[in-house]
Protein backbone atom coordinates (compact mmCIF):
# COMPACT_ATOMS: atom_id res chain seq x y z
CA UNK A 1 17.22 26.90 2.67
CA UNK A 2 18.70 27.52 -0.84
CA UNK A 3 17.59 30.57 -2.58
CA UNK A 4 16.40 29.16 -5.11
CA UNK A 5 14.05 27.43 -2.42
CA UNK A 6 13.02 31.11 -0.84
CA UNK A 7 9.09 32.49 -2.10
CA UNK A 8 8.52 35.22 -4.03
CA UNK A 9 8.07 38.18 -1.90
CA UNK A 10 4.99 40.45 -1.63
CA UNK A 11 5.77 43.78 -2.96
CA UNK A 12 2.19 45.18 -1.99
CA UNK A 13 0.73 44.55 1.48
CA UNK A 14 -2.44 42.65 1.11
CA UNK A 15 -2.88 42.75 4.96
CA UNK A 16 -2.50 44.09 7.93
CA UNK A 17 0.77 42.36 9.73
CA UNK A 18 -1.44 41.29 12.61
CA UNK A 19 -4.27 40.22 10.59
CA UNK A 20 -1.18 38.27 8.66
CA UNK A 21 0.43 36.71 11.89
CA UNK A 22 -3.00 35.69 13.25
CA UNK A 23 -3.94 33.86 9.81
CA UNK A 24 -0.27 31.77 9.96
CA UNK A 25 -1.27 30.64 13.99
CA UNK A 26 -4.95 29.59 12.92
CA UNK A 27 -3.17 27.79 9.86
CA UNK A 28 -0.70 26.22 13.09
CA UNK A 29 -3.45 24.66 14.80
CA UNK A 30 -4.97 22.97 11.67
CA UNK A 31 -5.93 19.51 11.91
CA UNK A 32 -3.60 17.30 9.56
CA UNK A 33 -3.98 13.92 8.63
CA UNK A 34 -1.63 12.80 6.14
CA UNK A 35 2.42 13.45 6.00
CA UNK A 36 1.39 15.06 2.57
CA UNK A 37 -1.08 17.55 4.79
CA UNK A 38 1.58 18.21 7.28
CA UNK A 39 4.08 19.19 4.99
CA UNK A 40 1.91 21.18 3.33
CA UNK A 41 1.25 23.37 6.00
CA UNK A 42 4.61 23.75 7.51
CA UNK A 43 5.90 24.64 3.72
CA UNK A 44 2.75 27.51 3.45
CA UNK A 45 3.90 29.01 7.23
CA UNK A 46 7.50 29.13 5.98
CA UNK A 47 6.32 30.42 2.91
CA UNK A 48 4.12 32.92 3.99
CA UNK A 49 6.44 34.53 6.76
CA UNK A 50 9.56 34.31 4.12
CA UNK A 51 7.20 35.69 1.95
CA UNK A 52 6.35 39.04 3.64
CA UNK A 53 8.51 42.41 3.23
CA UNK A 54 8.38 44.66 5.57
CA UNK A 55 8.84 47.42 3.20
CA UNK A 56 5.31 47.05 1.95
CA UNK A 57 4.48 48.71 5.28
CA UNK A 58 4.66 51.87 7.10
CA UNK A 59 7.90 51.89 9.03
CA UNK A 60 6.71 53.80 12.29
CA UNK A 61 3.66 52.05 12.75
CA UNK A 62 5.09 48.63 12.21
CA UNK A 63 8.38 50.12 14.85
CA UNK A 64 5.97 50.75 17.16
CA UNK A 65 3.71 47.83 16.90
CA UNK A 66 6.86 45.37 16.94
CA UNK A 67 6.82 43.99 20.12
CA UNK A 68 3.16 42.94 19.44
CA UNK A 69 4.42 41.08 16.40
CA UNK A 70 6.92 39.94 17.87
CA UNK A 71 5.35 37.99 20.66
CA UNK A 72 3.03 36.62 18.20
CA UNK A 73 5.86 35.08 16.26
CA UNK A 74 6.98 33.45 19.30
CA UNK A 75 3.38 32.49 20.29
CA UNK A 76 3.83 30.53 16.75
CA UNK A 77 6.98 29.15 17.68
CA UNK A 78 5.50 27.74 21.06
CA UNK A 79 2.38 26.22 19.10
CA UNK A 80 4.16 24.89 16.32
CA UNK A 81 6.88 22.87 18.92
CA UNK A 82 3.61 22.12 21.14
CA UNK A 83 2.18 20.51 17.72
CA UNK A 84 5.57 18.06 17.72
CA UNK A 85 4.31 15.14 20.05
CA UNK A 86 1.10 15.13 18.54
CA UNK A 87 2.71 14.57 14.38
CA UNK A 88 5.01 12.31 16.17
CA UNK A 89 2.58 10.27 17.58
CA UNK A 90 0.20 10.09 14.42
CA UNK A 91 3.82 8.76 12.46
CA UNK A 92 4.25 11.68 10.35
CA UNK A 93 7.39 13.13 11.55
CA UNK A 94 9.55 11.68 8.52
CA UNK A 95 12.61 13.65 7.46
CA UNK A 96 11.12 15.64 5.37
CA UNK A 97 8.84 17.11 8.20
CA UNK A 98 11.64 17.64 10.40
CA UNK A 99 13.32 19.76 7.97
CA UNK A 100 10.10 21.58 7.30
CA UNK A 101 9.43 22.08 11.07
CA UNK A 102 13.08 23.58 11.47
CA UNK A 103 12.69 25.90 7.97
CA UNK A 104 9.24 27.21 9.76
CA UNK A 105 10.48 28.05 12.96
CA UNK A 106 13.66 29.76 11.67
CA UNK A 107 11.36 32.12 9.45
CA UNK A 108 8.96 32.88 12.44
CA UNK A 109 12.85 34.20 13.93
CA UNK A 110 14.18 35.78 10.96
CA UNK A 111 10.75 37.66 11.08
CA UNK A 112 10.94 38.06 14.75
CA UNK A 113 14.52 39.08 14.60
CA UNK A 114 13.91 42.19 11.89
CA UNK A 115 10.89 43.33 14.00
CA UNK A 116 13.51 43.55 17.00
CA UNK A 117 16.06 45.27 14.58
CA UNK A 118 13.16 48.08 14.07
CA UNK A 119 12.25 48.19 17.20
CA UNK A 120 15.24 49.12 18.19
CA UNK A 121 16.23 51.75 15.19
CA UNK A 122 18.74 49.35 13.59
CA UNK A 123 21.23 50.16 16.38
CA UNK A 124 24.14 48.45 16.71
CA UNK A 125 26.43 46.74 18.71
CA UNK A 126 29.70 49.21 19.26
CA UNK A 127 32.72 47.96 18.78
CA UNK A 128 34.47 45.87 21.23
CA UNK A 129 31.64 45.90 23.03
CA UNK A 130 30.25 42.33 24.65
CA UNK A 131 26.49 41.60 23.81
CA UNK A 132 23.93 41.99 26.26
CA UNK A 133 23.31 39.02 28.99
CA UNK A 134 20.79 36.84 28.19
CA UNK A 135 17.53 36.80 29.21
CA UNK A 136 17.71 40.66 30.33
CA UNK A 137 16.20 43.42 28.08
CA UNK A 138 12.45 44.63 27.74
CA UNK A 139 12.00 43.72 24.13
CA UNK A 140 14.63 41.27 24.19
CA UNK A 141 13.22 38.12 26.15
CA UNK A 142 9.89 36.51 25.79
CA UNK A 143 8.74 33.76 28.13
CA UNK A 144 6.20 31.04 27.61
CA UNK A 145 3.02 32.06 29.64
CA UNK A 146 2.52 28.40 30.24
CA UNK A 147 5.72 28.90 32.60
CA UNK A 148 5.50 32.62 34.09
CA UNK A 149 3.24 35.57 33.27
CA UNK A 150 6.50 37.88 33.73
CA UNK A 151 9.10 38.67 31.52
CA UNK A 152 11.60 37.22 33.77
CA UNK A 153 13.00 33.67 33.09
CA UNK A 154 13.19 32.02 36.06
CA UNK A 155 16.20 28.74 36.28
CA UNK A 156 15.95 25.08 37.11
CA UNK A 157 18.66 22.45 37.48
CA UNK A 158 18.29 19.93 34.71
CA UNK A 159 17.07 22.79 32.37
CA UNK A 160 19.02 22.92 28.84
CA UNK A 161 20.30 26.22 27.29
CA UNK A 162 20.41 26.52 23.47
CA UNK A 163 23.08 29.10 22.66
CA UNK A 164 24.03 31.18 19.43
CA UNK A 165 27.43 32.48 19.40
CA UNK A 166 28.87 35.30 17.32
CA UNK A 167 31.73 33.54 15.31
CA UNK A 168 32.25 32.57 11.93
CA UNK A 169 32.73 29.14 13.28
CA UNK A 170 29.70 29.23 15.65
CA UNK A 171 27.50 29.85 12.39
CA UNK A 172 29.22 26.69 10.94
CA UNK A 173 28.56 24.45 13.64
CA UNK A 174 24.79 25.13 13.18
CA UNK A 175 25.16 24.59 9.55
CA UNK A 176 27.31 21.70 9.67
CA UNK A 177 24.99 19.23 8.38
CA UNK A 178 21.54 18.62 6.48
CA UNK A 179 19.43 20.99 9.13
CA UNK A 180 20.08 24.94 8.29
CA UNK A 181 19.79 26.02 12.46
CA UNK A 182 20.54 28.77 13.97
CA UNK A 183 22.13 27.67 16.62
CA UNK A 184 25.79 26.32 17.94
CA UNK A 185 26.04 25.25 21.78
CA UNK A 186 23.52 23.80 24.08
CA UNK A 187 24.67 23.28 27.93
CA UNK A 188 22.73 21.84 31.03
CA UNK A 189 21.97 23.97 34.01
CA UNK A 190 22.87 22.40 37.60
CA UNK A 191 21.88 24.58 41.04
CA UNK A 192 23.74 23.19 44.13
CA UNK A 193 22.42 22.65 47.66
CA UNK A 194 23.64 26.74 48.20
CA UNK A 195 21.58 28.05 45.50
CA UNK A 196 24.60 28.40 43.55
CA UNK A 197 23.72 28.59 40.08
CA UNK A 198 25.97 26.24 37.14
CA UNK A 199 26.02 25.71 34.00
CA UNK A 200 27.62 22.17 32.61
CA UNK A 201 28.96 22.49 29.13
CA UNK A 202 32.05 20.86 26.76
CA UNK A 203 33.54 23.75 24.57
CA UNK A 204 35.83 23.16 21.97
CA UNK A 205 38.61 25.39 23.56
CA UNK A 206 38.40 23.64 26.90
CA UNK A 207 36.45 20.51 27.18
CA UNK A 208 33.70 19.89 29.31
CA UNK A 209 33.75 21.76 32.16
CA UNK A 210 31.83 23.94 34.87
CA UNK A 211 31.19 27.72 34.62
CA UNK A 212 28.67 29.48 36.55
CA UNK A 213 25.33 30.65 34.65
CA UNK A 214 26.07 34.40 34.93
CA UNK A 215 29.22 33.87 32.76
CA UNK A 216 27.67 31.30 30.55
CA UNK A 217 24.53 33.83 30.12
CA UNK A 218 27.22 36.84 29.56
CA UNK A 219 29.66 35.07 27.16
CA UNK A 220 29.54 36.44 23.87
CA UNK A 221 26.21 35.18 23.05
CA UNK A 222 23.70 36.45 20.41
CA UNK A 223 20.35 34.43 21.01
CA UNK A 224 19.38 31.48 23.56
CA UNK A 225 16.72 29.22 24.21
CA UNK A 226 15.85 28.03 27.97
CA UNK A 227 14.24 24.29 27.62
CA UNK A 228 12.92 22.20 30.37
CA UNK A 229 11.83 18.32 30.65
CA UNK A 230 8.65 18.19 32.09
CA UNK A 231 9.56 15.56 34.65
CA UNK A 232 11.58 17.41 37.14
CA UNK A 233 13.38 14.56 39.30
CA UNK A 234 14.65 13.04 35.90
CA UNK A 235 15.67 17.14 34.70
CA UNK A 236 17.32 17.31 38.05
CA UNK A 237 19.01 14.16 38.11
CA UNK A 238 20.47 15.09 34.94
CA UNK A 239 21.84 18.21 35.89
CA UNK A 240 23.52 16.78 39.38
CA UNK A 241 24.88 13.95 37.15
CA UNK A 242 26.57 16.05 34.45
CA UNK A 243 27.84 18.50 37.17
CA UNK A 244 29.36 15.54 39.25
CA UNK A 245 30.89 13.44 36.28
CA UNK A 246 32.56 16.87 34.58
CA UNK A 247 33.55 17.89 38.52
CA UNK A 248 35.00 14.98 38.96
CA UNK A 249 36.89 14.48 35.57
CA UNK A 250 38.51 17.90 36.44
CA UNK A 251 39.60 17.16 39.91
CA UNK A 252 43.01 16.38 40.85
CA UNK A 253 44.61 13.48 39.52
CA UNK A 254 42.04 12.46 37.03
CA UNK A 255 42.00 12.64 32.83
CA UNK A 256 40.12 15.71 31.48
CA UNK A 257 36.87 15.16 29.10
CA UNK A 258 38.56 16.21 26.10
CA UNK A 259 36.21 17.60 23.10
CA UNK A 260 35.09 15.30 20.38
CA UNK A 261 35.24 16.53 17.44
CA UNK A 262 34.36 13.57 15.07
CA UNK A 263 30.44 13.85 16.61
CA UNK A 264 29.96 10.44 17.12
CA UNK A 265 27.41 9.21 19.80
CA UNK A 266 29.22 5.83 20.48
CA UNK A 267 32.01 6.04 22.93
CA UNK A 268 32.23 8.82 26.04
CA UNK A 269 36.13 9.49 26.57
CA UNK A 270 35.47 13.16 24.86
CA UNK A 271 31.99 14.80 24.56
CA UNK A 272 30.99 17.57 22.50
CA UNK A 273 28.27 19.77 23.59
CA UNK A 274 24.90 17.85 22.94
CA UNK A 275 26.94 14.82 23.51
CA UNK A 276 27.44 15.71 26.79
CA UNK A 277 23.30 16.58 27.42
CA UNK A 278 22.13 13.33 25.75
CA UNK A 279 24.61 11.67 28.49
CA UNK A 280 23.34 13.05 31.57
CA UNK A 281 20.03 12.25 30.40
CA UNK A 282 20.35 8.96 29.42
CA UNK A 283 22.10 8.30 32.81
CA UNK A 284 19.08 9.90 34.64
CA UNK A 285 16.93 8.13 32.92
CA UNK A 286 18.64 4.88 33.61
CA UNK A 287 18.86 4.39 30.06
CA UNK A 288 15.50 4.84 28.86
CA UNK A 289 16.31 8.32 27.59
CA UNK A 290 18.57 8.82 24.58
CA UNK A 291 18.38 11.84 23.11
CA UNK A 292 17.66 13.61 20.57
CA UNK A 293 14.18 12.08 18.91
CA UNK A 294 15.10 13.61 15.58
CA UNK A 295 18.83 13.38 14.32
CA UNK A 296 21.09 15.84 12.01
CA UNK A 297 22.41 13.59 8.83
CA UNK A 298 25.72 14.20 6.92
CA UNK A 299 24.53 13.48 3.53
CA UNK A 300 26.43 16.33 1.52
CA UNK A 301 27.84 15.15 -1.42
CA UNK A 302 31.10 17.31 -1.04
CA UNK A 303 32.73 16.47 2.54
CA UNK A 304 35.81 18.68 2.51
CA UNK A 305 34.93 20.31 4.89
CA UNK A 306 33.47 18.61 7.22
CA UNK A 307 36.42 15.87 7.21
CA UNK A 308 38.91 19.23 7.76
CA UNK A 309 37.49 19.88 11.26
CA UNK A 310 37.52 15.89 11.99
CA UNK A 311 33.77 15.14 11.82
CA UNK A 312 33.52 11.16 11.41
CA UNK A 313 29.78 10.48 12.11
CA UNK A 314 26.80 10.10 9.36
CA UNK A 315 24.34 11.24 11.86
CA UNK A 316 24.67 13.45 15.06
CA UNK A 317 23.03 15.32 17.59
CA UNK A 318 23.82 18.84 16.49
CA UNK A 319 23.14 21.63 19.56
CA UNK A 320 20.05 22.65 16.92
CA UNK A 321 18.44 19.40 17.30
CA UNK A 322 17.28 20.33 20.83
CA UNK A 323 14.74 23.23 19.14
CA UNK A 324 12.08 20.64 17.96
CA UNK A 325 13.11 18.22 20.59
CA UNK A 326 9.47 17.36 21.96
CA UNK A 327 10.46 15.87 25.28
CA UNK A 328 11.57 19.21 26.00
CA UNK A 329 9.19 22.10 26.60
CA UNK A 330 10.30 25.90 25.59
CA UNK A 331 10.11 28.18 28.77
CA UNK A 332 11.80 31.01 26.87
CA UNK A 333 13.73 32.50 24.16
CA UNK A 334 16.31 35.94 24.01
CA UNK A 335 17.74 37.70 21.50
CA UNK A 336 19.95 40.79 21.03
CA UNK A 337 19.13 42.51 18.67
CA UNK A 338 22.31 44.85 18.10
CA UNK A 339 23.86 41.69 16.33
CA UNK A 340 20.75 39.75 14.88
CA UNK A 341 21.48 41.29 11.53
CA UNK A 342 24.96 40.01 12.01
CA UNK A 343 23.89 36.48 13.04
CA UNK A 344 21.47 36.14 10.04
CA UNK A 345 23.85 37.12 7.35
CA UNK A 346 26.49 34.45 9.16
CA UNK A 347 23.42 32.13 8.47
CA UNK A 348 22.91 32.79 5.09
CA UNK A 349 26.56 32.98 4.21
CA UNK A 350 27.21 29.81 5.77
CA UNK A 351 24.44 28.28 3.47
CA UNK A 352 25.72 30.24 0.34
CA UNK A 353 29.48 28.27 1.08
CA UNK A 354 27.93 24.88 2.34
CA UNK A 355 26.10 25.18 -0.79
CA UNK A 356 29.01 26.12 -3.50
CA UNK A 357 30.67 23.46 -2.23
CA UNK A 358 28.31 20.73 -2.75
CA UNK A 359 26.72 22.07 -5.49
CA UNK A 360 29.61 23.48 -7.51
CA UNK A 361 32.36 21.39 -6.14
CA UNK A 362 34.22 24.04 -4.24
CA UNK A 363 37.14 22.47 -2.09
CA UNK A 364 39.22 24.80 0.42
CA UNK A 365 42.81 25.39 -0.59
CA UNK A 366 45.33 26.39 2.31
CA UNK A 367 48.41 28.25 1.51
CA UNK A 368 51.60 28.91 3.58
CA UNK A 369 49.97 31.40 5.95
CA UNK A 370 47.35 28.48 6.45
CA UNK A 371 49.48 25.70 7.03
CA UNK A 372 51.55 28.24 9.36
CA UNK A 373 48.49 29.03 11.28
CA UNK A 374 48.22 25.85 11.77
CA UNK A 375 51.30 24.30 12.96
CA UNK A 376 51.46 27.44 14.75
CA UNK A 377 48.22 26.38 16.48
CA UNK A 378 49.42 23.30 17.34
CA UNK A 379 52.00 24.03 19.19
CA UNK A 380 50.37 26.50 21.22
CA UNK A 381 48.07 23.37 22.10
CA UNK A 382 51.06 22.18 24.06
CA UNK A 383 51.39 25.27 26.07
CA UNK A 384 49.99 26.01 29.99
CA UNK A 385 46.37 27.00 30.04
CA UNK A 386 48.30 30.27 31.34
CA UNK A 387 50.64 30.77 28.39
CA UNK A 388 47.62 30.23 25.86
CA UNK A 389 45.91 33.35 27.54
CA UNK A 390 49.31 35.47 26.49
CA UNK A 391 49.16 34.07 23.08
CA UNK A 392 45.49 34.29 22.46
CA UNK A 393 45.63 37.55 20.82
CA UNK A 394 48.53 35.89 18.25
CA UNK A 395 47.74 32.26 18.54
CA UNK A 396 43.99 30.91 18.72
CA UNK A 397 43.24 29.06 22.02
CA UNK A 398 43.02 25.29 20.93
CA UNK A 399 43.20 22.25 23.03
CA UNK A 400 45.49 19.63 22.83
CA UNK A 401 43.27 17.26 20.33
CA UNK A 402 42.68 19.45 17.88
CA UNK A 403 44.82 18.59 14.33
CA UNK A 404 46.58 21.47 12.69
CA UNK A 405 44.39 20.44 9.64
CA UNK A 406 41.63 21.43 11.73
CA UNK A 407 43.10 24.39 13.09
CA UNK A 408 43.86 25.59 9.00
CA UNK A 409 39.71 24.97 8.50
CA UNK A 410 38.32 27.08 10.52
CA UNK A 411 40.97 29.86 9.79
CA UNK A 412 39.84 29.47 6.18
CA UNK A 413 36.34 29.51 6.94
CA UNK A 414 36.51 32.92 9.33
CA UNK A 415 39.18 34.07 6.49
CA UNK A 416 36.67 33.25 3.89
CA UNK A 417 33.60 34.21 5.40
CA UNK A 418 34.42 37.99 6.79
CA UNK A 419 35.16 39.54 3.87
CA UNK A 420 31.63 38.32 2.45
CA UNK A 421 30.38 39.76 5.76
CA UNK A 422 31.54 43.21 5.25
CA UNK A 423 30.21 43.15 2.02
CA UNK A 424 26.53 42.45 2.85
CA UNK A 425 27.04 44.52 6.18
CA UNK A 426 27.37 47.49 3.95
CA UNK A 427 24.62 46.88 1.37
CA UNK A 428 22.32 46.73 4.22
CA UNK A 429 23.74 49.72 5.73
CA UNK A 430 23.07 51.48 2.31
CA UNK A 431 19.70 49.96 1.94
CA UNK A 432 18.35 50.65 5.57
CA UNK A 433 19.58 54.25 5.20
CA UNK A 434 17.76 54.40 1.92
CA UNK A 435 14.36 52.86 2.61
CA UNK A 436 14.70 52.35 6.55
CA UNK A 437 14.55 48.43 6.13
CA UNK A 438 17.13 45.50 6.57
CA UNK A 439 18.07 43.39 3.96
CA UNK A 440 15.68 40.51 3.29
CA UNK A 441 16.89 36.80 3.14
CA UNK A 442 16.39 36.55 -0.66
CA UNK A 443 18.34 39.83 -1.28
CA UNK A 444 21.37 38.74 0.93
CA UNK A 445 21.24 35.36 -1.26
CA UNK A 446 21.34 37.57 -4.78
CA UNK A 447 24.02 39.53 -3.45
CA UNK A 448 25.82 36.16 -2.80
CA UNK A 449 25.39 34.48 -5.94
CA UNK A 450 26.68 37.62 -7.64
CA UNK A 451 29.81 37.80 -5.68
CA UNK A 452 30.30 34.08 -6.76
CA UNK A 453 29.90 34.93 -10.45
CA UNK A 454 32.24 37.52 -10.17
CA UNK A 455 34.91 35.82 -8.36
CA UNK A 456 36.40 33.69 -11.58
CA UNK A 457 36.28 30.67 -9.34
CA UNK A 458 37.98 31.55 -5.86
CA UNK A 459 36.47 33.34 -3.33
CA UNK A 460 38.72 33.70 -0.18
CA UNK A 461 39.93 30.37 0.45
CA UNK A 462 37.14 28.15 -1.25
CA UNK A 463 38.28 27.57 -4.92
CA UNK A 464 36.44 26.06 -7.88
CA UNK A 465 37.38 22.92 -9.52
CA UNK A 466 39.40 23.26 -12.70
């Protein structure tokens, strides 16, 4: 979503907001018969939320009406992913589709996501403090009705968490390739014969391993999904499979499941996160199941980047890919919105980089505190799980695969990308004190560019070409 991509934004209201929001879900359930059709109506949803301010309308009314809006947004969301089997079936979801699906549903939660912010006065997180669990919070969690009438989401084994952490690198991950998500882990969900509730994941810090659900849920996390397969042997098959093969791999004796950072689907000695669902599923399924139906493509022209952090694949399963997955259904979705501001700018910044550098050919330049960081880095690698807790506060936690090359990437990406952060942090500040509203997409992407144009070619670690 470049910004030269974004609509033009209403400056008067020529509608209510719920007259708006009910006129983009009758346009959802429109009959289509054409790829041409279909992509015409995903474009004019995108368009139309993305094209909305909400500074064309009375801030208390629309604070208090928010969690009305809000719900509808989601009620969008649900219809539009409901929609998925139905396109695929009728052979229009080409690429293009996909990545008009995806552009859609991440407007309907940029929308839903500034309702929450004014719903909530703009307060934000303090700091130090952890974000909320997920799945908690009145106006924070919506569930699918076609799951429970309460606002209480309610766990299955086999059922697959999307997750949205806070980092610089986090926002990366769900940028990575041709699909602009907003979202960077997805982990499987395993209850045992006690009730005891687990949650099956491979991080890049520690492999795959087991945690339980209320750390995984409480873990520095800034939105989630909850996803279910409607066949619930095969979801819980899945679930017992991934929590036995990662148990096992982490028993005595035996070789840990080491990340995989090049994001190839084609061997299993390391997984990374979605590897590691499309495996239990496709071992539940006794093959039949390989996941995901619609793949993320590394077509950038400019692959610095991407070959920094080791990435060796052309096409992936990136942890977003499981949003439009339609052999999944969506039971429910959470957000806190004390840091959605935070996650959206991360987006939009990550785009705005991502973008430079294939557009304008900017390439990241380490320098000796880089290359220190590092080797640095690398040796810590070597250390006892124990001595990388001492040295996490000098030394970033990093397992034993990861290059120092790597290791100097995301460095210069966080070192790159915070400063911008601060920067459009405080022009919202300024702007919601001003007018009481947050910044909108388009603005944050202005604010960009001009940074860029004042930068005479280097901005943090990303540098022009000569």
């Amino acid at each position: 979503m470049r910004a030269s991509e974004l609509p033009v934004v209403d400056v008067i209201a020529p509608q209510s907001l719920d007259v708006k929001i009910a006129g983009i879900m009758a346009a959802a359930a429109h009959p289509v018969t054409s790829t041409a059709e279909l992509k015409k109506l995903l474009t004019g949803i995108y368009q139309a939320i993305l094209g909305t301010s909400l500074e064309v309308y009375e801030a208390k009314a629309t604070r208090a009406s928010a969690p009305v809006h809000m719900h509808g947004l989601f009620r969008l969301r649900v219809r539009l992913r409901a929609r998925v089997s139905e396109w695929h079936a009728a052979g229009f979801m080409e690429h293009d589709i996909q990545l008009a699906l995806r552009d859609a549903l991440r407007a309907a939660r940029f929308g839903s996501d500034m309702l929450g912010e004014l719903g909530i006065g703009f307060s934000k997180l303090p700091e130090g403090a952890a974000t909320s669990k997920a799945f908690t919070g009145d106006i924070n969690t919506i569930v699918n009705p076609m799951f429970d009438s309460s606002d209480k989401a309610v766990f299955k084994t086999g059922d697959v968490l999307l997750l949205r952490g806070m980092h610089h690198n986090s926002a990366a991950i769900a940028r990575i390739g041709d699909v602009d998500s907003q979202f960077s882990h997805v982990c499987i969900i395993h209850i045992d014969d006690e009730g005891q509730q687990w949650v099956v994941e491979s991080l890049i810090e520690e492999g795959a391993i087991i945690n339980t659900l209320a750390h995984a849920l409480s873990h520095g996390n800034g939105r989630a999904m909850l996803f279910r397969h409607p066949d619930a042997e095969l979801a819980k098959r899945a679930g017992k499979f991934a929590y036995e093969h990662v148990a096992h791999s982490r028993s005595a004796w035996h070789r840990r499941i080491l990340y995989d950072f090049s994001m190839r689907l084609d061997q299993r000695r390391s997984l990374f996160c979605s590897k590691l669902i499309r495996l239990a599923f496709e071992r539940a399924s006794g093959g039949t199941m390989l996941l995901p139906t619609y793949m993320t493509r590394f077509n950038m022209q400019n692959r610095d980047f991407i070959d920094r952090i080791g990435v060796k694949a052309d096409v992936t399963y990136a942890p977003g890919d499981t949003e439009i997955e339609p052999l999944f259904d969506l039971v429910a979705e959470w957000a806190d919105f004390r840091v959605t501001s935070r996650l959206r700018m991360q987006d939009l910044i990550m785009v705005k980089l991502f973008d430079w550098m294939d557009v304008h050919g900017y390439r990241f330049e380490p320098d000796f505190l880089i290359r220190l960081i590092g080797l640095f880095g690398r040796i810590a690698a070597r250390l006892s799980d124990s001595a990388k807790a001492v040295l996490s506060d000098i030394v970033p936690k990093v397992p034993i695969n990861m290059s120092a090359r790597t290791i100097a990437a995301v460095a210069m990406l966080h070192k790159t990308a915070e400063p911008l952060l601060e920067a459009i942090e405080a022009i919202e500040a300024e702007q919601i004190a001003r007018t009481g509203q947050p910044l909108h997409p388009r603005q944050i992407y202005d604010e960009l560019e001009r940074i860029r144009l004042r930068s005479d070619g280097r901005i943090g670690y990303l540098v022009a070409p000569a």
